[in-house]
PDB file of N, CA and C in Angstrom:
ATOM      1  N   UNK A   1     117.398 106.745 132.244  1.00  0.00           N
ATOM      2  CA  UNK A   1     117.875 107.299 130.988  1.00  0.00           C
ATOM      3  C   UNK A   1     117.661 106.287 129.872  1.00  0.00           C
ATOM      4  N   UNK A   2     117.284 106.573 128.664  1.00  0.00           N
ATOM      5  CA  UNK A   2     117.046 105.800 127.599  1.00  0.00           C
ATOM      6  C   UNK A   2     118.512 105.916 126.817  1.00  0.00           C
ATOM      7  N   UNK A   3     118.271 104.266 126.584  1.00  0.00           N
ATOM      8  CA  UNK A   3     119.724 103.640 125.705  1.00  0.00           C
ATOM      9  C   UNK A   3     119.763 104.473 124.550  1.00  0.00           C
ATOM     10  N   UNK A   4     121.212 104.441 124.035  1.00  0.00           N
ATOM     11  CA  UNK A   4     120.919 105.088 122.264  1.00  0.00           C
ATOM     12  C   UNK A   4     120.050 104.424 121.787  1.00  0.00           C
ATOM     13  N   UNK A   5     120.182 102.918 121.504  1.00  0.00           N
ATOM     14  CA  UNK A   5     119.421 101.421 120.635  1.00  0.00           C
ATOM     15  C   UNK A   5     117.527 102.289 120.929  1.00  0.00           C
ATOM     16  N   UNK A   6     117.327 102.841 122.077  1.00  0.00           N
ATOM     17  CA  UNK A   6     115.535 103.632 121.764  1.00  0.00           C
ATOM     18  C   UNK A   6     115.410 104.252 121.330  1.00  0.00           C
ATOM     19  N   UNK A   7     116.418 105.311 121.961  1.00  0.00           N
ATOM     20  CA  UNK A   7     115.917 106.768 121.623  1.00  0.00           C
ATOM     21  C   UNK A   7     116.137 106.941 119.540  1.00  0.00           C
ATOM     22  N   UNK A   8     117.030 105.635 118.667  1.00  0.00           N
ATOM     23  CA  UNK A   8     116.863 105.223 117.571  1.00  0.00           C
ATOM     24  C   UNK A   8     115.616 104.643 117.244  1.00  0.00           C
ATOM     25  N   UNK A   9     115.272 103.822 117.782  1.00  0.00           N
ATOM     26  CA  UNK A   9     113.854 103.294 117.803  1.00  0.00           C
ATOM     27  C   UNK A   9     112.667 104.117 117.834  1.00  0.00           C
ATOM     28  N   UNK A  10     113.289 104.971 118.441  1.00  0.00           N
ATOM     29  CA  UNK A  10     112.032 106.135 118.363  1.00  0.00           C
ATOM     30  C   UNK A  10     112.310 107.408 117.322  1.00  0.00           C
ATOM     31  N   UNK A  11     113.050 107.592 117.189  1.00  0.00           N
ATOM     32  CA  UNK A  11     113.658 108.349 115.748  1.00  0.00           C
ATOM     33  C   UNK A  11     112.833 107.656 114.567  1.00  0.00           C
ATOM     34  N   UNK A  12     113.295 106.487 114.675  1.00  0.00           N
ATOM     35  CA  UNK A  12     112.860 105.507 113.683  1.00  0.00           C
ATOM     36  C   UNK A  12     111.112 105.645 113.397  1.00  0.00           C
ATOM     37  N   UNK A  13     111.016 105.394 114.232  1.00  0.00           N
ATOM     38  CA  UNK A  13     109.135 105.201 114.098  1.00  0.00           C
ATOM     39  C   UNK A  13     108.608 106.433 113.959  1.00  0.00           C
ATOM     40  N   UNK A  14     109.067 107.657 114.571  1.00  0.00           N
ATOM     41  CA  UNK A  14     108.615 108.927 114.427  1.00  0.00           C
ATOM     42  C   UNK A  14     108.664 109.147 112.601  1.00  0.00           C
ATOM     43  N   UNK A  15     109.523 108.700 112.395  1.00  0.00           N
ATOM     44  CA  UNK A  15     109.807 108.768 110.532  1.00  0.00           C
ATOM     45  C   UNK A  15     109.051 107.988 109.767  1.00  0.00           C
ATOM     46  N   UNK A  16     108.669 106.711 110.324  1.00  0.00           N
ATOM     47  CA  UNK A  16     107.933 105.667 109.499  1.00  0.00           C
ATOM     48  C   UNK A  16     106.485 106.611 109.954  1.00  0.00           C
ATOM     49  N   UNK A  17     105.516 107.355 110.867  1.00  0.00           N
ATOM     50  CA  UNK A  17     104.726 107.990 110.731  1.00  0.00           C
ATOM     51  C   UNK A  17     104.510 108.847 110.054  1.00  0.00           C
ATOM     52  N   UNK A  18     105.510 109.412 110.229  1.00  0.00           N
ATOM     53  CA  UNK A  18     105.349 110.779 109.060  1.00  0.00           C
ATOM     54  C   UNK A  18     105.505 110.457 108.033  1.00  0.00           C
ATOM     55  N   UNK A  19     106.194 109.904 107.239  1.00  0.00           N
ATOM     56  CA  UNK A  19     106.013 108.780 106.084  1.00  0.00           C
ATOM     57  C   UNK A  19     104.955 108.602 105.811  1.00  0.00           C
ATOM     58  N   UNK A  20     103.825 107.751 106.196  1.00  0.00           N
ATOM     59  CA  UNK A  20     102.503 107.095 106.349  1.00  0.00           C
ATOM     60  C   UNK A  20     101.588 108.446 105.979  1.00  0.00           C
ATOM     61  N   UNK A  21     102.293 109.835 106.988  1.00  0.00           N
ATOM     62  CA  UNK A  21     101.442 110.758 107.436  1.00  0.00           C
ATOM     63  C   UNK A  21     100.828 111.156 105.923  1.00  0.00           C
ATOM     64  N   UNK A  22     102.797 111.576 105.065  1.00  0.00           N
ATOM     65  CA  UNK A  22     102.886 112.252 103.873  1.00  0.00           C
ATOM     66  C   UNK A  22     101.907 111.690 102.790  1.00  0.00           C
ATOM     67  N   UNK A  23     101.695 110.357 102.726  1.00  0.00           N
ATOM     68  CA  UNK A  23     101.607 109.285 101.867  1.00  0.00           C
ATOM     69  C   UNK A  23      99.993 109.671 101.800  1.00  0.00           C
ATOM     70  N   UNK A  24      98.892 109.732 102.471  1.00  0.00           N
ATOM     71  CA  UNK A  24      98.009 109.376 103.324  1.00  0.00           C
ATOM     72  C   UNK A  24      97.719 111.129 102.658  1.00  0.00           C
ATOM     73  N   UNK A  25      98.005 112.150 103.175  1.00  0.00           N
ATOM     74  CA  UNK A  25      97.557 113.731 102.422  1.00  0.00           C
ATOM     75  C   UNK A  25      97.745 113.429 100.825  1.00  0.00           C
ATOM     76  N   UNK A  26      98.977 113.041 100.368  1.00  0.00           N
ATOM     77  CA  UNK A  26      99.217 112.867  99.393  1.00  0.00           C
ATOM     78  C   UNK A  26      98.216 112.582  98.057  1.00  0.00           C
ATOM     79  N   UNK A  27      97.890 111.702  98.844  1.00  0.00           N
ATOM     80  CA  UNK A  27      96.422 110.426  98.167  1.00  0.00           C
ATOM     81  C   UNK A  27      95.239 111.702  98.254  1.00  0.00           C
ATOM     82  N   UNK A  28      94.660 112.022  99.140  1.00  0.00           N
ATOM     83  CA  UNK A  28      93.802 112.817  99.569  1.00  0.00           C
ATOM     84  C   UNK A  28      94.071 114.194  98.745  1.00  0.00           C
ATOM     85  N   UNK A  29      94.343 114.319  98.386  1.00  0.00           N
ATOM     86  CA  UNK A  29      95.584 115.643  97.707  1.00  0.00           C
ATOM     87  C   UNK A  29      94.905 115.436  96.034  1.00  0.00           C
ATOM     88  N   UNK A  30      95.482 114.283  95.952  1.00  0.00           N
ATOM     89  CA  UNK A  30      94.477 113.722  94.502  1.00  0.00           C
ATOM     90  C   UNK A  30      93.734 113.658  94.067  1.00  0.00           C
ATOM     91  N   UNK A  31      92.585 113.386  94.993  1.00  0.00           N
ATOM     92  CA  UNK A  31      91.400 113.341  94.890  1.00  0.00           C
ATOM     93  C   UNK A  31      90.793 114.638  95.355  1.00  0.00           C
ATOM     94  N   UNK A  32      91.381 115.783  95.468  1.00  0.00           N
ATOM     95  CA  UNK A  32      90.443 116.896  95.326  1.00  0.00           C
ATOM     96  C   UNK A  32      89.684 117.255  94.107  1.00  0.00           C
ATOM     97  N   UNK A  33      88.932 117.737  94.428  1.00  0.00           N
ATOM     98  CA  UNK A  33      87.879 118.066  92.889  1.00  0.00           C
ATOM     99  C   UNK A  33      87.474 116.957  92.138  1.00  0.00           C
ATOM    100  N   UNK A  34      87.462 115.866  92.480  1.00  0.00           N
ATOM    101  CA  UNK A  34      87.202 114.702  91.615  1.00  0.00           C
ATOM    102  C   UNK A  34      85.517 114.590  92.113  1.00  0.00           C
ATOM    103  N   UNK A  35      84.978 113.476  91.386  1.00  0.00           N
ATOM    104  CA  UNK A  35      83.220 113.285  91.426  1.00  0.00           C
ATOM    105  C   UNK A  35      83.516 112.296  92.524  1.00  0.00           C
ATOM    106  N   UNK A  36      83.156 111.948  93.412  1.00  0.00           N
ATOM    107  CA  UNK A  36      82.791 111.003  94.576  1.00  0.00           C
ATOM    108  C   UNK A  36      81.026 110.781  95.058  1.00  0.00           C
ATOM    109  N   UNK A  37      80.735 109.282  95.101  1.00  0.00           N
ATOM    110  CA  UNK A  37      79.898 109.171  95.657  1.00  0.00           C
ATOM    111  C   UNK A  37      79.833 108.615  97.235  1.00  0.00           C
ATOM    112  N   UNK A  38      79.037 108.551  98.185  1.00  0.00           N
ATOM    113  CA  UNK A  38      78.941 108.124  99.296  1.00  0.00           C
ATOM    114  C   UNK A  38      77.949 107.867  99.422  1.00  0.00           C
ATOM    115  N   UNK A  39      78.038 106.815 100.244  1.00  0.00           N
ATOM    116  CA  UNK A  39      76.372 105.830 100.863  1.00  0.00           C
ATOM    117  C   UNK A  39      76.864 106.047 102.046  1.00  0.00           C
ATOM    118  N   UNK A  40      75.674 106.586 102.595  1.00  0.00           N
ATOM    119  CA  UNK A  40      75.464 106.349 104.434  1.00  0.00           C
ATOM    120  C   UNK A  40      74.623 105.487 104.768  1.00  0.00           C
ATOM    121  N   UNK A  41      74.554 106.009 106.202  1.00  0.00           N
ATOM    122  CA  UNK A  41      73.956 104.899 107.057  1.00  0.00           C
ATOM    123  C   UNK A  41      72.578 104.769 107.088  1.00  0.00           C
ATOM    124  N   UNK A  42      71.861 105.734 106.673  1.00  0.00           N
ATOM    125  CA  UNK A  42      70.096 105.667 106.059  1.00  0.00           C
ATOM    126  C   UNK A  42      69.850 105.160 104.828  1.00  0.00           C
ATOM    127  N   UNK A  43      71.101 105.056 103.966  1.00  0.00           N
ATOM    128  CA  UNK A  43      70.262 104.479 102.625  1.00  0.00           C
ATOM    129  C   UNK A  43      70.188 105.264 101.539  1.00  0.00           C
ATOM    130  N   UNK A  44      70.810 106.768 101.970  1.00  0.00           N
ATOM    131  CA  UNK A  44      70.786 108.350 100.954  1.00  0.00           C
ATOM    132  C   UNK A  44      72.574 107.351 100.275  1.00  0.00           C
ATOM    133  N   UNK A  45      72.484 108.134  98.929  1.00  0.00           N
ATOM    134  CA  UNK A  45      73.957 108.285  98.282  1.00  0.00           C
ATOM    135  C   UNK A  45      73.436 109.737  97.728  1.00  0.00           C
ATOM    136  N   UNK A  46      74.905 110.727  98.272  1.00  0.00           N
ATOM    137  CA  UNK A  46      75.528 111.972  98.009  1.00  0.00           C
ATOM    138  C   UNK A  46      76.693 111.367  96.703  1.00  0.00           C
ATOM    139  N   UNK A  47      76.186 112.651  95.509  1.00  0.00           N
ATOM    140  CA  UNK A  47      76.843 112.535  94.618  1.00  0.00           C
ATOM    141  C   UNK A  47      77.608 113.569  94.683  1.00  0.00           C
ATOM    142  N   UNK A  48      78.589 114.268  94.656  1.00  0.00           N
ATOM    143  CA  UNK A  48      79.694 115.747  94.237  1.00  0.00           C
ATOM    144  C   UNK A  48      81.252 115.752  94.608  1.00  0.00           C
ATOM    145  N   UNK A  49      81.394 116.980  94.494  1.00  0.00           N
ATOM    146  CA  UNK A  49      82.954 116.907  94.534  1.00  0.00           C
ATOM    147  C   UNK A  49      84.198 117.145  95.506  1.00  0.00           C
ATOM    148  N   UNK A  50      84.518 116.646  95.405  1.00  0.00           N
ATOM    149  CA  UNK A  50      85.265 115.720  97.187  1.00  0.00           C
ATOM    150  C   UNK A  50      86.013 117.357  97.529  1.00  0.00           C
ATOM    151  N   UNK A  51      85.566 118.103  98.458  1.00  0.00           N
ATOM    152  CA  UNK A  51      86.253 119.723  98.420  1.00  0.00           C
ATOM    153  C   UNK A  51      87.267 119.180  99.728  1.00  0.00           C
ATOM    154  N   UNK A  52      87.017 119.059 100.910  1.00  0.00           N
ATOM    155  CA  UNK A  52      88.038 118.418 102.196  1.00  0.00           C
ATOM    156  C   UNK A  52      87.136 117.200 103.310  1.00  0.00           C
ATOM    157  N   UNK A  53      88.009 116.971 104.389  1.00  0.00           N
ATOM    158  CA  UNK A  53      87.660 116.113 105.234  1.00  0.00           C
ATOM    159  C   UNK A  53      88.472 116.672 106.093  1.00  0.00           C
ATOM    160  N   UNK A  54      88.680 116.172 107.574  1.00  0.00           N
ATOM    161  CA  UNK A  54      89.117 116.571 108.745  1.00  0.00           C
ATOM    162  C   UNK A  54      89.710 115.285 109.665  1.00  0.00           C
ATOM    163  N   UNK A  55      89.974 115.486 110.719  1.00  0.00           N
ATOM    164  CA  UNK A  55      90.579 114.375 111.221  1.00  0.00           C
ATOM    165  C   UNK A  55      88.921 113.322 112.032  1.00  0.00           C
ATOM    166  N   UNK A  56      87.690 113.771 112.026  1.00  0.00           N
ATOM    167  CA  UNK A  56      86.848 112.888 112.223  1.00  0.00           C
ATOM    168  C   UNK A  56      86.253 112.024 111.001  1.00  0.00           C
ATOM    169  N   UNK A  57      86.995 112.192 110.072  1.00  0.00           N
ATOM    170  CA  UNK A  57      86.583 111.709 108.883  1.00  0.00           C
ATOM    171  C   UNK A  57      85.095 112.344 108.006  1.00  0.00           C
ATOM    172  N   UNK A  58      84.504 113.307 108.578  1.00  0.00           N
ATOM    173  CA  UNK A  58      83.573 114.158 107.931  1.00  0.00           C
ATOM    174  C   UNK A  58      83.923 114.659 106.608  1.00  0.00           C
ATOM    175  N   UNK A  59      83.406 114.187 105.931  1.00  0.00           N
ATOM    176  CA  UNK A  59      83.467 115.087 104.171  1.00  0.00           C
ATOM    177  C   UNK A  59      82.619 115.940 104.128  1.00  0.00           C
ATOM    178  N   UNK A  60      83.385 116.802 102.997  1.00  0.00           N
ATOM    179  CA  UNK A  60      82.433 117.977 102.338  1.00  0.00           C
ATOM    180  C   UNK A  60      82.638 117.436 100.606  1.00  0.00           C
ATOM    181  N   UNK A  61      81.641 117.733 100.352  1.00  0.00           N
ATOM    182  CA  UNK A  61      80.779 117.551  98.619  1.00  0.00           C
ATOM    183  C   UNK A  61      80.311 119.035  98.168  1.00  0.00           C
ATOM    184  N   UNK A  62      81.217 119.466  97.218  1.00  0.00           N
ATOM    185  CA  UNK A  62      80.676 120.541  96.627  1.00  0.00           C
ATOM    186  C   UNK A  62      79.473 120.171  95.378  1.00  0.00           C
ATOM    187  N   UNK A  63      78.439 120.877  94.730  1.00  0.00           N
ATOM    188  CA  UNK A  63      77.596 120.751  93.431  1.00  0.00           C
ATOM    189  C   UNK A  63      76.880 119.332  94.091  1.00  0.00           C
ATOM    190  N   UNK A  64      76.664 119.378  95.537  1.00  0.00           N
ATOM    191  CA  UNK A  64      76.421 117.731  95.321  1.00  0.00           C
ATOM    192  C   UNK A  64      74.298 117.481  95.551  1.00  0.00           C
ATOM    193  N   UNK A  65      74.561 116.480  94.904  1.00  0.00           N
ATOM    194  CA  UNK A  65      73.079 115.844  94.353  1.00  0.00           C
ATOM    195  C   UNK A  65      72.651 114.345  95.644  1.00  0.00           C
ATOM    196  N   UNK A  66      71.366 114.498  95.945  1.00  0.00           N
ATOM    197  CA  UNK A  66      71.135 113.627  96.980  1.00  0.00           C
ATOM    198  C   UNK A  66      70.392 112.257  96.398  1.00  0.00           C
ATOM    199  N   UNK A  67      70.408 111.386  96.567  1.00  0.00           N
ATOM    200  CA  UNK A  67      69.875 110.127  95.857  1.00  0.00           C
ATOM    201  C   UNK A  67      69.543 108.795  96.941  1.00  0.00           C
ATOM    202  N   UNK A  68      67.575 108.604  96.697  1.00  0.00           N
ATOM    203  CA  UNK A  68      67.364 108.117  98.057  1.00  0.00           C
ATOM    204  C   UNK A  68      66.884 106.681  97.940  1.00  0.00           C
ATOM    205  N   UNK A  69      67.417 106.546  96.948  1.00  0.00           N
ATOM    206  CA  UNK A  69      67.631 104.895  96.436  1.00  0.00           C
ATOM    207  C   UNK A  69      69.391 104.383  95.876  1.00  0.00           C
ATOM    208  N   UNK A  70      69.959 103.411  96.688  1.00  0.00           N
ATOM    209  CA  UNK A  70      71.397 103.084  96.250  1.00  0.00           C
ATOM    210  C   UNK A  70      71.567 102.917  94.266  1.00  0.00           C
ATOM    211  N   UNK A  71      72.259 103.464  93.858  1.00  0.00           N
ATOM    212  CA  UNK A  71      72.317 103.246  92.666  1.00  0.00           C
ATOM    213  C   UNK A  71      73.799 102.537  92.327  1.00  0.00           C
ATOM    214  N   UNK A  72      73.692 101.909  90.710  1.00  0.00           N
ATOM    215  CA  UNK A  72      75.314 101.437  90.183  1.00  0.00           C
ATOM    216  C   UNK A  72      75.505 102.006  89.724  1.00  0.00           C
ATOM    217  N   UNK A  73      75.333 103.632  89.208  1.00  0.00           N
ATOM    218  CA  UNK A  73      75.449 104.049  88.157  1.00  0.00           C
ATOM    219  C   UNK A  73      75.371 105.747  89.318  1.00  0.00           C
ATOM    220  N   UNK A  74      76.273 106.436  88.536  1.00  0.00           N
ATOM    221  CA  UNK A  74      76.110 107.958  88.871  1.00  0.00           C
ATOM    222  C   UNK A  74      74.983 108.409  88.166  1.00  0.00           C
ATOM    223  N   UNK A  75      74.179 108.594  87.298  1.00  0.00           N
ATOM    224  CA  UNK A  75      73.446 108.871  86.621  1.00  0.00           C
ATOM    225  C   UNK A  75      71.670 108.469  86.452  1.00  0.00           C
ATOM    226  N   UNK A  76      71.787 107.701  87.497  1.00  0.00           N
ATOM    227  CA  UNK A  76      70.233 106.583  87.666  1.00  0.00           C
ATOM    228  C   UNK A  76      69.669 107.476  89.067  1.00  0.00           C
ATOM    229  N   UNK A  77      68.193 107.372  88.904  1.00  0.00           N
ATOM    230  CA  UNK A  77      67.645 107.721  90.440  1.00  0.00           C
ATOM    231  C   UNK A  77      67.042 109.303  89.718  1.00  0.00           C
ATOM    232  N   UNK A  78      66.066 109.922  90.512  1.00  0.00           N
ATOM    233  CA  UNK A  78      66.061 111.357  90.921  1.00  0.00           C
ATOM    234  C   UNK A  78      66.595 111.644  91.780  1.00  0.00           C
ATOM    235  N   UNK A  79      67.429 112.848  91.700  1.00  0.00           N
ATOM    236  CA  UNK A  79      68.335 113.660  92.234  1.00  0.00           C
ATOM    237  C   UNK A  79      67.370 114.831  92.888  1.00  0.00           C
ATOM    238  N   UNK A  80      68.279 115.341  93.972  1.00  0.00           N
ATOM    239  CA  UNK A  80      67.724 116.325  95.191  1.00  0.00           C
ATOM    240  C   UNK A  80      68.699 117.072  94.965  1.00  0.00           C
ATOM    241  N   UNK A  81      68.974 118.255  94.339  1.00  0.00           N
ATOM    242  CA  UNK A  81      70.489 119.195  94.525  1.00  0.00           C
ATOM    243  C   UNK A  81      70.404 120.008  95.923  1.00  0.00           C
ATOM    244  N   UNK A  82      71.824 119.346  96.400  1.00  0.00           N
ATOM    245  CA  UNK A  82      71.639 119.728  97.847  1.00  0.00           C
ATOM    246  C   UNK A  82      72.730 121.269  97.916  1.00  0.00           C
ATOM    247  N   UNK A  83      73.451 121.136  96.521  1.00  0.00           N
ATOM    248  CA  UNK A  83      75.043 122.406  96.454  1.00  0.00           C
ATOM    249  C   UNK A  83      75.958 121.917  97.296  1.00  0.00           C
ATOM    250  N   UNK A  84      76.112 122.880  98.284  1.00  0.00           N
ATOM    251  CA  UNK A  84      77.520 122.306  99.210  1.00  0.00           C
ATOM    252  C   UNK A  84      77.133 121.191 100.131  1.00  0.00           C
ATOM    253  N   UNK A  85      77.584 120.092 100.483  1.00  0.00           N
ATOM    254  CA  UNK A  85      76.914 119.222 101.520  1.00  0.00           C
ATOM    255  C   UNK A  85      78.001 118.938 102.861  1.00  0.00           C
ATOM    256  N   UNK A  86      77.909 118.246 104.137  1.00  0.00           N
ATOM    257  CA  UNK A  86      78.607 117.810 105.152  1.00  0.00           C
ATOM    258  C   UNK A  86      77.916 117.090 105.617  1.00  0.00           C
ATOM    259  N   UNK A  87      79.087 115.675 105.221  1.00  0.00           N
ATOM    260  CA  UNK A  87      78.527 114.357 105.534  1.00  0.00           C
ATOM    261  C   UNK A  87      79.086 113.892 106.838  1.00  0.00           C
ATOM    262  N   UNK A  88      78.740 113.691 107.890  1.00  0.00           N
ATOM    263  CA  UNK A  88      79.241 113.347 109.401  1.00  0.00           C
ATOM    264  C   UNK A  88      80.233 112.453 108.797  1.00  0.00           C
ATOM    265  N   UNK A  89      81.491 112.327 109.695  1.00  0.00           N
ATOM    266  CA  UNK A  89      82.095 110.463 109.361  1.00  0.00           C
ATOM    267  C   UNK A  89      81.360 109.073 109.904  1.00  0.00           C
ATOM    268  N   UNK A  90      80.626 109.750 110.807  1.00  0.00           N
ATOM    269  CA  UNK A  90      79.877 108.346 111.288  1.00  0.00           C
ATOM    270  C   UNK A  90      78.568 107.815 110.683  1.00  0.00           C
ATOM    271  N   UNK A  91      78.248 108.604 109.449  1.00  0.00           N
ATOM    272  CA  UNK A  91      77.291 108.551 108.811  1.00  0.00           C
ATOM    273  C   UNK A  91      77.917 107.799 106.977  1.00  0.00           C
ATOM    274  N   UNK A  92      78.967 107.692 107.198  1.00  0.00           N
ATOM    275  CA  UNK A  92      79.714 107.451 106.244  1.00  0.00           C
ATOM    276  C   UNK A  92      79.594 105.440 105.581  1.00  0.00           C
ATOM    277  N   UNK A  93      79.209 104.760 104.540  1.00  0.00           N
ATOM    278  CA  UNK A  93      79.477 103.772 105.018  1.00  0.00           C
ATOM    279  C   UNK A  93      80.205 103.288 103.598  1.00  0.00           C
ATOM    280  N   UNK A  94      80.523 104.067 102.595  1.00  0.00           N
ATOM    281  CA  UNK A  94      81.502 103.936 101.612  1.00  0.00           C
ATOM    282  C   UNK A  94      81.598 104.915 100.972  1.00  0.00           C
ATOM    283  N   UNK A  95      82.732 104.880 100.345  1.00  0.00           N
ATOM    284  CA  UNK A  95      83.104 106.162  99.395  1.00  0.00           C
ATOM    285  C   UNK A  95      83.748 105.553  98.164  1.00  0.00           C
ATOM    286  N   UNK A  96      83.047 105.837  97.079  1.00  0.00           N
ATOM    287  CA  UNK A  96      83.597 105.810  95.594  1.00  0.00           C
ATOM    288  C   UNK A  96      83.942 107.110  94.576  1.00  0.00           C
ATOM    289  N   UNK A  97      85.004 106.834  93.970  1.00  0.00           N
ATOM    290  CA  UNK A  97      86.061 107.769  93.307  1.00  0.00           C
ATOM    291  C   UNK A  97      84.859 107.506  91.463  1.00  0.00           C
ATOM    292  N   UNK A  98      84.592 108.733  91.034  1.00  0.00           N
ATOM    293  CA  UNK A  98      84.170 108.240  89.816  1.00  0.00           C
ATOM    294  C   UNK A  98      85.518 107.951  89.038  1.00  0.00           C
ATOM    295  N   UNK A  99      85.464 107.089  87.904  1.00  0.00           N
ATOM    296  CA  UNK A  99      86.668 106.379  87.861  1.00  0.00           C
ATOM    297  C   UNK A  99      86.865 108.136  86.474  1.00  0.00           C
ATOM    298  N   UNK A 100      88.396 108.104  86.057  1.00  0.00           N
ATOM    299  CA  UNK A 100      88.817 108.670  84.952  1.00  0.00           C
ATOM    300  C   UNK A 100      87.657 108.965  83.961  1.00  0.00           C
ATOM    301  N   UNK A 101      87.614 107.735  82.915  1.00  0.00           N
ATOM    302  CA  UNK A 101      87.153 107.631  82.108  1.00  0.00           C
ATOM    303  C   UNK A 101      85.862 107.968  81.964  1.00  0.00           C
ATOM    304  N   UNK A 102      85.181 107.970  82.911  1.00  0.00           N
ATOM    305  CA  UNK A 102      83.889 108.428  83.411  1.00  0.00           C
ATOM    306  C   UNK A 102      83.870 110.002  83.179  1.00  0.00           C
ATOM    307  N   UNK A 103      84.828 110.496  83.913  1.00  0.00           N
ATOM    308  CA  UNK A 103      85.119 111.964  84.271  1.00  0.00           C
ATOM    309  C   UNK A 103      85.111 112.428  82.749  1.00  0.00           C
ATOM    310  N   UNK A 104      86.193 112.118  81.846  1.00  0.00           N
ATOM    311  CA  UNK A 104      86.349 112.871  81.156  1.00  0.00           C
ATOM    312  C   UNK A 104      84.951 113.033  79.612  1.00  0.00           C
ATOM    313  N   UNK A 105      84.255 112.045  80.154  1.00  0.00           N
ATOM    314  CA  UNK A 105      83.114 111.869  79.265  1.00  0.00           C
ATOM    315  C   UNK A 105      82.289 112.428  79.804  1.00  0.00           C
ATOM    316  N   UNK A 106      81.886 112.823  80.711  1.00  0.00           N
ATOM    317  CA  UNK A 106      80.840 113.567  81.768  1.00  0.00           C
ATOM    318  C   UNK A 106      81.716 114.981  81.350  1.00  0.00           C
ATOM    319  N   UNK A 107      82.963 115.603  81.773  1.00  0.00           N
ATOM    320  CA  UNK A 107      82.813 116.961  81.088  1.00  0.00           C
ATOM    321  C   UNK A 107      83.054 117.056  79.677  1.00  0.00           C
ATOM    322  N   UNK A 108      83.051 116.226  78.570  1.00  0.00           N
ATOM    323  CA  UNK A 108      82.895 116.639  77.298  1.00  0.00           C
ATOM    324  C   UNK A 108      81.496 116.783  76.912  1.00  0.00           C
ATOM    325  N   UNK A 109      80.653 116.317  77.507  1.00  0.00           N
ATOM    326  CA  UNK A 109      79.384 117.223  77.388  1.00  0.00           C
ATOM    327  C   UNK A 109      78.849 118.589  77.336  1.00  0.00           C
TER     328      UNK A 109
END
């Protein structure tokens, strides 16, 4: 039989997860519809808009544009419009948030 002092301990931690869990959608929650870029593991960066992910870490990119040279800039390179895309997670090797300020100058155009 487990002492009270665990079966608290385990109360406990079950809460500090779900905590983490909330925190963690939360964030992800935010960043829907925002511009995101990603570099994979060939050397392509996917430009579009962060629609979901799953628990293998696979993204989806809506409106998104393919680019087969790394760029600093969202806007540099010829673009491949790919529309909806699905990027494996293991193909994944960063992900950038276009910042605000970016955003709101890109739709006042």
């Amino acid at each position: 039989m487990a002492t009270e002092s665990e079966e608290n301990g385990t109360e406990m931690q079950t809460e500090v997860e779900e905590s983490a869990y909330s925190l963690a959608r939360c964030k992800l929650e935010n960043l829907l519809n925002k511009s995101m870029r990603i570099r994979m593991t060939d050397g392509r960066t996917l430009v579009g808009l962060f629609l979901c992910t799953d628990r293998d870490c696979n993204v989806i990119l809506g409106s998104a544009q393919e680019f087969l040279k790394s760029t600093d800039s969202f806007s540099q390179g010829e673009p491949r419009v790919l529309g909806l895309a699905m990027i494996p997670g293991h193909h994944v090797v960063s992900i950038e948030v276009e910042s605000e300020s970016l955003q709101t100058t890109t739709h006042g155009l």
